[in-house]
C-alpha atoms as a PDB file:
ATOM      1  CA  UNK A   1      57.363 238.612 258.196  1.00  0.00           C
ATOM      2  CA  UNK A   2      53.679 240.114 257.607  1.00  0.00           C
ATOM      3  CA  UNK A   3      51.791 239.749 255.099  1.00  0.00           C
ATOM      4  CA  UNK A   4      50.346 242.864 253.180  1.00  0.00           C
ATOM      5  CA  UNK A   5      48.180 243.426 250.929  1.00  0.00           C
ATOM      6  CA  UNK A   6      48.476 244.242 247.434  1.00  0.00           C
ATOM      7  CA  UNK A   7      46.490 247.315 246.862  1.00  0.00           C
ATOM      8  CA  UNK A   8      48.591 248.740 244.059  1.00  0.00           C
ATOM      9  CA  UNK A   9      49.029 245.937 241.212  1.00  0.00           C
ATOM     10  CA  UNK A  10      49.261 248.605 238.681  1.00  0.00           C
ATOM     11  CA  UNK A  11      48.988 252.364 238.323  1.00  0.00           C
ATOM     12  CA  UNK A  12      47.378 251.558 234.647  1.00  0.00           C
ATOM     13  CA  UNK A  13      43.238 253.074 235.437  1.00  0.00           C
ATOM     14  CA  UNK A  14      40.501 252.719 232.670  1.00  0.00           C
ATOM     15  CA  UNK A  15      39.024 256.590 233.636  1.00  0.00           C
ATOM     16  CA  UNK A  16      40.513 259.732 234.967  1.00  0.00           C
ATOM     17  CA  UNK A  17      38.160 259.243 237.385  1.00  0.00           C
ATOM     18  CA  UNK A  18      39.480 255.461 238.206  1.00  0.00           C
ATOM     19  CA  UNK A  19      42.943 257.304 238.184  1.00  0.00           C
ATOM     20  CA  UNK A  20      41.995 259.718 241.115  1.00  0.00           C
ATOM     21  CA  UNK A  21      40.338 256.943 243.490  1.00  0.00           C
ATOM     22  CA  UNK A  22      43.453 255.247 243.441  1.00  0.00           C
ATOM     23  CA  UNK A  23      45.722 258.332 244.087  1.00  0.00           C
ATOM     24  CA  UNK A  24      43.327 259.277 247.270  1.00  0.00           C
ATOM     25  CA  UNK A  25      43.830 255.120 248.424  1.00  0.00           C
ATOM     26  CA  UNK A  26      47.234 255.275 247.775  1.00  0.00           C
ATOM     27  CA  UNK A  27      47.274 258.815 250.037  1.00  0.00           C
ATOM     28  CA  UNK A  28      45.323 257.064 252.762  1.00  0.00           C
ATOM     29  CA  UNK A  29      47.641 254.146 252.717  1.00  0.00           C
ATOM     30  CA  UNK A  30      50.719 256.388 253.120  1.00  0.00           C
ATOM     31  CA  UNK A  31      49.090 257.794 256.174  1.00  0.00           C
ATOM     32  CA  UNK A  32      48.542 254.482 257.222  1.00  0.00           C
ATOM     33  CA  UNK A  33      52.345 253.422 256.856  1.00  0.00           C
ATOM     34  CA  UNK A  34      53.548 256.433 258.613  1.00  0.00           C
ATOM     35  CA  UNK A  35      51.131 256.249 261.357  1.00  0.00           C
ATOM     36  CA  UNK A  36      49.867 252.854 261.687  1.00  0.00           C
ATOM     37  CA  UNK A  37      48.407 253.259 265.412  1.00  0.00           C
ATOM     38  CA  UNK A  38      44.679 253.764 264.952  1.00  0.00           C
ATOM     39  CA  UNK A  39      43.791 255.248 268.337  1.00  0.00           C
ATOM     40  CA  UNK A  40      46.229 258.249 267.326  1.00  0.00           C
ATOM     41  CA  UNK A  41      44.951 258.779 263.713  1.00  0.00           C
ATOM     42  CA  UNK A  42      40.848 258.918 265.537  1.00  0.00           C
ATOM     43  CA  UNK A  43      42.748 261.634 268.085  1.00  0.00           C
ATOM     44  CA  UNK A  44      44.236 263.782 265.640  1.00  0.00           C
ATOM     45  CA  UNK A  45      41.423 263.711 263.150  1.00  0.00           C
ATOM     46  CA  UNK A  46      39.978 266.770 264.567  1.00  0.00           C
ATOM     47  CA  UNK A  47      42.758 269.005 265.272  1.00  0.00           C
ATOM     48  CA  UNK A  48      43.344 268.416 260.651  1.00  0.00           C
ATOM     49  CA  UNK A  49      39.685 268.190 260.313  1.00  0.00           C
ATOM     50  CA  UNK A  50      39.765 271.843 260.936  1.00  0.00           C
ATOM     51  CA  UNK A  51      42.626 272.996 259.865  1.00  0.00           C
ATOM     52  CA  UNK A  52      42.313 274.798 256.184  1.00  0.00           C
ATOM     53  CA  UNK A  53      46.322 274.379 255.602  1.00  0.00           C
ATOM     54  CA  UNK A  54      46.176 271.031 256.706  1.00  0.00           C
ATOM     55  CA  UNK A  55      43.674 270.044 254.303  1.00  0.00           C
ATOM     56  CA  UNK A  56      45.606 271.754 251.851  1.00  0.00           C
ATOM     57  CA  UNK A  57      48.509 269.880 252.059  1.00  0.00           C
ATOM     58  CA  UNK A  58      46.269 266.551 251.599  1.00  0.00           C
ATOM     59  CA  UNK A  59      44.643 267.698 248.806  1.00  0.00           C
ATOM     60  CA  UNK A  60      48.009 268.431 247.067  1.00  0.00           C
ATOM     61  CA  UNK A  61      49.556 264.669 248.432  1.00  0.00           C
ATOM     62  CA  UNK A  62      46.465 263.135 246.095  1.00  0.00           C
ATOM     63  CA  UNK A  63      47.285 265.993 243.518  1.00  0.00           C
ATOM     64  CA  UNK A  64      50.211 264.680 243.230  1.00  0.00           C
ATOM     65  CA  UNK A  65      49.797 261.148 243.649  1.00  0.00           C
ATOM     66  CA  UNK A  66      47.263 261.682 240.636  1.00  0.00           C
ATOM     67  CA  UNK A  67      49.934 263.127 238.470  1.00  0.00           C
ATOM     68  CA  UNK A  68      51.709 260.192 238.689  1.00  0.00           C
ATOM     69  CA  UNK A  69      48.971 257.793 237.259  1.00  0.00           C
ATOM     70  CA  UNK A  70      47.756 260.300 234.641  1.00  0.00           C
ATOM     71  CA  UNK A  71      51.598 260.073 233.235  1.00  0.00           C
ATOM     72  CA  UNK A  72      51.484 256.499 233.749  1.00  0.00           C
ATOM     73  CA  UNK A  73      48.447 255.994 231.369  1.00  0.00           C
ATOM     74  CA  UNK A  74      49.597 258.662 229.075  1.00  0.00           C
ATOM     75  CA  UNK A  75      46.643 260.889 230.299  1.00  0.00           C
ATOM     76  CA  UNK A  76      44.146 258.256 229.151  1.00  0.00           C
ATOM     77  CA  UNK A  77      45.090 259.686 225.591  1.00  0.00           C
ATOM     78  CA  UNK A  78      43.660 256.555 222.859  1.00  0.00           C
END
């Protein structure tokens, strides 16, 4: 079995800002995972590149990926 790495040892983030860096890793990594083959993700680049509605949608996968680790800290609430 492979090894992988562990990029996500906890959602807990010290800043907001901490928060949303990992939600955009943890969108890139879910790209990665459904398409792992590297030559394909360089050749499709530029057809999403381009594409407003494309863009969209990854800006609301992070959005939502955020969400998660805002609730998980309580919304860095002390």
């Amino acid at each position: 079995m492979e090894t992988k790495e562990d990029y996500l040892p906890s959602l807990i983030t010290n800043t907001p800002f901490e928060g949303r860096q990992l939600a955009i890793t943890l969108a890139r990594k879910s790209v990665g995972a459904i398409q792992p083959d590297a030559e394909i993700k360089k050749k499709l680049r530029p057809i999403y590149a381009e594409d407003p509605i494309s863009l969209i949608a990854s800006a609301q996968v992070i959005a939502t990926e955020f969400q998660t680790i805002a609730a998980a800290n309580n919304y860095w609430k002390k």
